[in-house]
C-alpha atoms as a PDB file:
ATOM      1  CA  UNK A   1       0.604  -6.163  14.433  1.00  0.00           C
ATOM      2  CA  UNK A   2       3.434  -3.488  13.390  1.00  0.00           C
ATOM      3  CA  UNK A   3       5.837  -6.530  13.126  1.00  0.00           C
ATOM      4  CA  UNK A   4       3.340  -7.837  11.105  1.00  0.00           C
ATOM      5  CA  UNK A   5       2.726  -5.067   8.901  1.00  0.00           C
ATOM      6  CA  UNK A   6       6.652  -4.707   8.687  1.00  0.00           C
ATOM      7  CA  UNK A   7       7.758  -8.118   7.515  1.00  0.00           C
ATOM      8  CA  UNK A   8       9.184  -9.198  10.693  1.00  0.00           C
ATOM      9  CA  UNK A   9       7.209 -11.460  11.671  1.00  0.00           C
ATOM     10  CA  UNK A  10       5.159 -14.226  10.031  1.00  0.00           C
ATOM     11  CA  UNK A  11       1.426 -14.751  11.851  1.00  0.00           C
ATOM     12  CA  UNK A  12      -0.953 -15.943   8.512  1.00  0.00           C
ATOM     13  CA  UNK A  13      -4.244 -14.731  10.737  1.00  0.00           C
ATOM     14  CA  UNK A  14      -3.145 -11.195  11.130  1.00  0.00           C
ATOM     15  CA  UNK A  15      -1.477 -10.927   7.513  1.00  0.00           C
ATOM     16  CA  UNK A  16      -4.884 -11.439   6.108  1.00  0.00           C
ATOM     17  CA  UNK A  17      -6.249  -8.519   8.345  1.00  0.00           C
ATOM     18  CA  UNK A  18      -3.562  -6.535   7.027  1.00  0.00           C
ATOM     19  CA  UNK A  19      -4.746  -7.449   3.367  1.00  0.00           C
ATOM     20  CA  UNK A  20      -8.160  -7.711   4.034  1.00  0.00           C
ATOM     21  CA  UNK A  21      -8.210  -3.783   5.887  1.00  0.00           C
ATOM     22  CA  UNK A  22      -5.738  -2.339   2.842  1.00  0.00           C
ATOM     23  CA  UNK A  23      -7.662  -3.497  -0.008  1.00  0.00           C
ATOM     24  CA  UNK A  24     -10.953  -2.390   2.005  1.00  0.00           C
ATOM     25  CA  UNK A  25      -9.539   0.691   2.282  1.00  0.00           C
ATOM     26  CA  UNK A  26      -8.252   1.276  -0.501  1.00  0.00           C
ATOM     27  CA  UNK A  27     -11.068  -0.269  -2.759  1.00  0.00           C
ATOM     28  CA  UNK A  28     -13.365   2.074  -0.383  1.00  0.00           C
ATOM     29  CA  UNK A  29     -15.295  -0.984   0.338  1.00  0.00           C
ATOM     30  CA  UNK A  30     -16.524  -3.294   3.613  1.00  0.00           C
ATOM     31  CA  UNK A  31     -14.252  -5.790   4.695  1.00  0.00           C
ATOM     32  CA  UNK A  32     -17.055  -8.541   4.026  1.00  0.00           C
ATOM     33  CA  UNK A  33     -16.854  -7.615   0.290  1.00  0.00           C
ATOM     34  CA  UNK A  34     -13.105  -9.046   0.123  1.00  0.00           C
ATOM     35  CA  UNK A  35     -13.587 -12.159   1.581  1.00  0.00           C
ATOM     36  CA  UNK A  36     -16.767 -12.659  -0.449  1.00  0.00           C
ATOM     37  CA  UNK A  37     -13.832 -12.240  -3.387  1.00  0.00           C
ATOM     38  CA  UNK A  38     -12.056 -15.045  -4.560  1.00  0.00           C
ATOM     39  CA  UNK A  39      -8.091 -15.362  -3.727  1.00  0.00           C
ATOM     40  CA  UNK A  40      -6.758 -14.849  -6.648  1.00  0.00           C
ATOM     41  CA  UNK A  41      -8.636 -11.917  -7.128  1.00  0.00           C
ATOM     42  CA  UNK A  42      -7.607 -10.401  -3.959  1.00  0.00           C
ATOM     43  CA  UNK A  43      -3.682 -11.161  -4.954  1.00  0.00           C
ATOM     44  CA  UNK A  44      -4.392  -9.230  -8.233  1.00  0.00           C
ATOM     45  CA  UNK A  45      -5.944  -5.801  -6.342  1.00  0.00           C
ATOM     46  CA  UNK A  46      -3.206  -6.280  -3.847  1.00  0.00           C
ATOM     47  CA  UNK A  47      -0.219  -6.245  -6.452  1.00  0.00           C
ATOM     48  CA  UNK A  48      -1.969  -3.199  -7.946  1.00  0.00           C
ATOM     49  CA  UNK A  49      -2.636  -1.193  -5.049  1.00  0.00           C
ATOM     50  CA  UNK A  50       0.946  -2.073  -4.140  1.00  0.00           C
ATOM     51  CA  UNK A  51       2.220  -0.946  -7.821  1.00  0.00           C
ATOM     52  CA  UNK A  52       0.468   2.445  -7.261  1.00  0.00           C
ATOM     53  CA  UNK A  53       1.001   3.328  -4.178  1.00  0.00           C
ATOM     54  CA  UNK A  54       4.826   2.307  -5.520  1.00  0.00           C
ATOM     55  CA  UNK A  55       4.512   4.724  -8.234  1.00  0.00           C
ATOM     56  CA  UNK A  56       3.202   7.725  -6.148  1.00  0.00           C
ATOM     57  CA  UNK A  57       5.620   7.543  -3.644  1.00  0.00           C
ATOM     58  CA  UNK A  58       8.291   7.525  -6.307  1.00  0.00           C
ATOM     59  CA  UNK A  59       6.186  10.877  -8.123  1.00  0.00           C
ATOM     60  CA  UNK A  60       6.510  12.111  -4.957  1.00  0.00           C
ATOM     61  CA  UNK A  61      10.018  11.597  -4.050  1.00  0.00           C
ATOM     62  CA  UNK A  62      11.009  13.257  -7.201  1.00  0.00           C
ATOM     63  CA  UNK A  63       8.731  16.628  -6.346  1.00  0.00           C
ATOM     64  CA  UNK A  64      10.131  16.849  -3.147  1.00  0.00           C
ATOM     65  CA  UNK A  65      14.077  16.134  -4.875  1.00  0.00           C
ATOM     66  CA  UNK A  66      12.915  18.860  -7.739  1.00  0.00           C
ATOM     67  CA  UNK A  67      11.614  21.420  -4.449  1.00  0.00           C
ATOM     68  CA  UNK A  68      14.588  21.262  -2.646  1.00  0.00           C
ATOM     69  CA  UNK A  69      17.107  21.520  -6.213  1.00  0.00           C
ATOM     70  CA  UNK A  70      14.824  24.692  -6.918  1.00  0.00           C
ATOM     71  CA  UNK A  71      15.437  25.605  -3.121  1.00  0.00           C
ATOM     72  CA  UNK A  72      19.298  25.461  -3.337  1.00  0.00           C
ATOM     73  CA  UNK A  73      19.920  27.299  -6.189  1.00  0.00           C
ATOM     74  CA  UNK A  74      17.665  30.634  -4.909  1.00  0.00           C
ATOM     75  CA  UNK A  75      20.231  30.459  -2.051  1.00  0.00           C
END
């Protein structure tokens, strides 16, 4: 599954586990209610949820790089 998740390998049955349990838990929502959703709407909430997870890791990244400038120049 971890190859899966990764990239590194391509199984189609446990990719759409992988999409089905992110937007479930991301959407806070049971499993059932994705696949009652139709595919292109489940491509849509995917690209989001991958845009803002995206976008908080990259608010993140520059909090930590601001901490640790801030850091260095008490020292």
């Amino acid at each position: 599954m971890r190859e899966v998740i990764r990239g590194k390998r391509n199984d189609p049955q446990r990719l759409s586990l992988v999409i089905v349990y992110t937007l479930a838990k991301a959407l806070a929502i049971s499993p059932l209610e994705i696949y009652k959703m139709p595919a292109s709407l489940v491509s849509d909430l995917l690209i989001i949820h991958n845009e803002i997870e995206t976008m908080k890791a990259e608010e993140l990244d520059k909090v930590s790089s601001d901490a640790k400038s801030k850091m260095n120049s008490l020292r």
